[in-house]
Protein backbone atom coordinates (compact mmCIF):
# COMPACT_ATOMS: atom_id res chain seq x y z
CA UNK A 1 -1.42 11.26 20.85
CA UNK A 2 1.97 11.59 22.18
CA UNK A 3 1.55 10.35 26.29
CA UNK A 4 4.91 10.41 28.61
CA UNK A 5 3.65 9.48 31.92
CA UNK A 6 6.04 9.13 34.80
CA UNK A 7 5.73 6.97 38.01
CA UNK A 8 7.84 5.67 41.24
CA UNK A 9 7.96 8.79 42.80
CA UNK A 10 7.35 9.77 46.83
CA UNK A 11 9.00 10.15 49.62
CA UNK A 12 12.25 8.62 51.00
CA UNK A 13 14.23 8.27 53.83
CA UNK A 14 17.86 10.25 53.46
CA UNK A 15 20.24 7.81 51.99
CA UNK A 16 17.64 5.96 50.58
CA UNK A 17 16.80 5.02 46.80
CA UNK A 18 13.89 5.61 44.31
CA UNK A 19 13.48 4.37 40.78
CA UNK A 20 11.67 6.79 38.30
CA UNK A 21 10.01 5.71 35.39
CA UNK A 22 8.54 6.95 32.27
CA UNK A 23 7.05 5.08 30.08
CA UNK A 24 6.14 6.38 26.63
CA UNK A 25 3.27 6.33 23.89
CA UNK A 26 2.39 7.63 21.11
CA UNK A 27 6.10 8.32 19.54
CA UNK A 28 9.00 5.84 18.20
CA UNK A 29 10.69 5.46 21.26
CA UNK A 30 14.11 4.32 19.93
CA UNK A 31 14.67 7.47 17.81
CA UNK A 32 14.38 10.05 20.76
CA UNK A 33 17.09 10.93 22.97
CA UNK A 34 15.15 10.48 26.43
CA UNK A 35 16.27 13.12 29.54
CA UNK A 36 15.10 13.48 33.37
CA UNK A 37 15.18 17.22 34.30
CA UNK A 38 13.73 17.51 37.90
CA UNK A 39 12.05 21.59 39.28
CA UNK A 40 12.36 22.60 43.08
CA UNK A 41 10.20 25.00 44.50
CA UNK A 42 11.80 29.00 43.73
CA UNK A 43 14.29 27.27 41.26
CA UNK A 44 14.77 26.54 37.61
CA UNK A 45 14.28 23.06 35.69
CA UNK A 46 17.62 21.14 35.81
CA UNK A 47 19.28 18.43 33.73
CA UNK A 48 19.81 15.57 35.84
CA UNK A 49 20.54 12.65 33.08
CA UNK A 50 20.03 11.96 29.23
CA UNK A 51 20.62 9.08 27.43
CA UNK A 52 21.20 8.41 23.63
CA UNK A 53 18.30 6.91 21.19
CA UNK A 54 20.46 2.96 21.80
CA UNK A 55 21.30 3.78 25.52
CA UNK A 56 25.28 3.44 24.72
CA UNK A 57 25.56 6.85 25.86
CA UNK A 58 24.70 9.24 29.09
CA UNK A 59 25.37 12.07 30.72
CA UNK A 60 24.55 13.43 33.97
CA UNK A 61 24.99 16.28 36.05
CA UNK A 62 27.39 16.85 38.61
CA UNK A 63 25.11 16.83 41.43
CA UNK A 64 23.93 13.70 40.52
CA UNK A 65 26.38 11.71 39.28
CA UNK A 66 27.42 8.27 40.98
CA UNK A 67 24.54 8.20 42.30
CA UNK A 68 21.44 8.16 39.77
CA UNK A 69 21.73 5.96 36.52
CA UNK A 70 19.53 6.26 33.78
CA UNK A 71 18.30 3.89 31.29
CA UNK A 72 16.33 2.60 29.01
CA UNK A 73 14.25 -0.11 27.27
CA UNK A 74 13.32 0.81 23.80
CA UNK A 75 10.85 -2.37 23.84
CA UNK A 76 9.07 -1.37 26.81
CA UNK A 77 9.47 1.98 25.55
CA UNK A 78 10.37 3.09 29.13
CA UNK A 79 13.17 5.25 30.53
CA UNK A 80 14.25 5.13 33.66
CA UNK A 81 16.02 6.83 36.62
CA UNK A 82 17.63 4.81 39.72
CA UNK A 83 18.44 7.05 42.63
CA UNK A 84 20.09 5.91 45.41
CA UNK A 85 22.08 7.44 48.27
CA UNK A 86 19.45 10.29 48.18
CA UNK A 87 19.64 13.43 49.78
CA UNK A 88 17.02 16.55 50.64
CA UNK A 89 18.50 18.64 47.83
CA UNK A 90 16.83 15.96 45.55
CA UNK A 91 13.61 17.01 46.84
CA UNK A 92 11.94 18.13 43.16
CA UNK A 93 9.07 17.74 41.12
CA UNK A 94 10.96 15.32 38.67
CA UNK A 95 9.76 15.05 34.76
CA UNK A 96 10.70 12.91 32.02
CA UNK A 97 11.26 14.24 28.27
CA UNK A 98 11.48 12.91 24.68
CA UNK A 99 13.19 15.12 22.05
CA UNK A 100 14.27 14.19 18.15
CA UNK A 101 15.43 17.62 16.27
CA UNK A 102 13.01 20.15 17.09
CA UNK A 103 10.23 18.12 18.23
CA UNK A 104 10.02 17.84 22.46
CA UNK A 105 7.34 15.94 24.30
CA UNK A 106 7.49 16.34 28.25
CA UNK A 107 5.59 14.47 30.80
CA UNK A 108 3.73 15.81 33.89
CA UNK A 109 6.38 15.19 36.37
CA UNK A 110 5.95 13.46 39.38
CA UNK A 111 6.94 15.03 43.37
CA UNK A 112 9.92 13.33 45.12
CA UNK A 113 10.64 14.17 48.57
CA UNK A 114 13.62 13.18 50.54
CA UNK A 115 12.96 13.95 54.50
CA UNK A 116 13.68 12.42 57.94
């Protein structure tokens, strides 16, 4: 049974940091190309970082970039997602994915809030 279960979510200061992680089961972790998307409330799911199956490579969106990093540990089998200098148009419902080919796996997501 294929489990993705994110944690380290909750609610942060502006300008403050949070590190996301997902930790997998179920799967061989170093063949899937691992991805945070993050949903806020009215909107549609958004990319925020992937990173390749060895972690050499990543990409992030715009919004997000020099300030989250993503990574990985393909012993742990975990991926994770350092935000720092965070702001209230972070606020999402963030969730963690696993895809190889066709085959996706997505997590539950887990509620970050950035508020004064």
């Amino acid at each position: 049974q294929v489990q993705l279960v994110e944690s380290g979510g909750g609610l942060v200061q502006p300008g403050g940091s949070l590190r996301l992680t997902c930790s997998a089961s179920g799967i061989i972790f170093r063949t899937y190309v691992m991805t945070w998307y993050r949903q806020a409330p009215g909107e549609e799911r958004e990319l925020v970082a992937n990173i390749s199956k060895t972690g050499h490579r990543k990409n992030y969106s715009d919004s997000v970039q020099g300030r989250f990093t993503i990574s990985r540990d393909n012993v742990k089998n975990t991926a994770d997602l350092q935000m720092n200098n965070l702001k209230p148009e972070d606020t999402a419902v963030y969730y963690c994915g696993a895809s190889l080919g066709t085959r996706a796996y997505w997590g539950q997501g887990i509620q970050v809030t950035v508020s004064a």
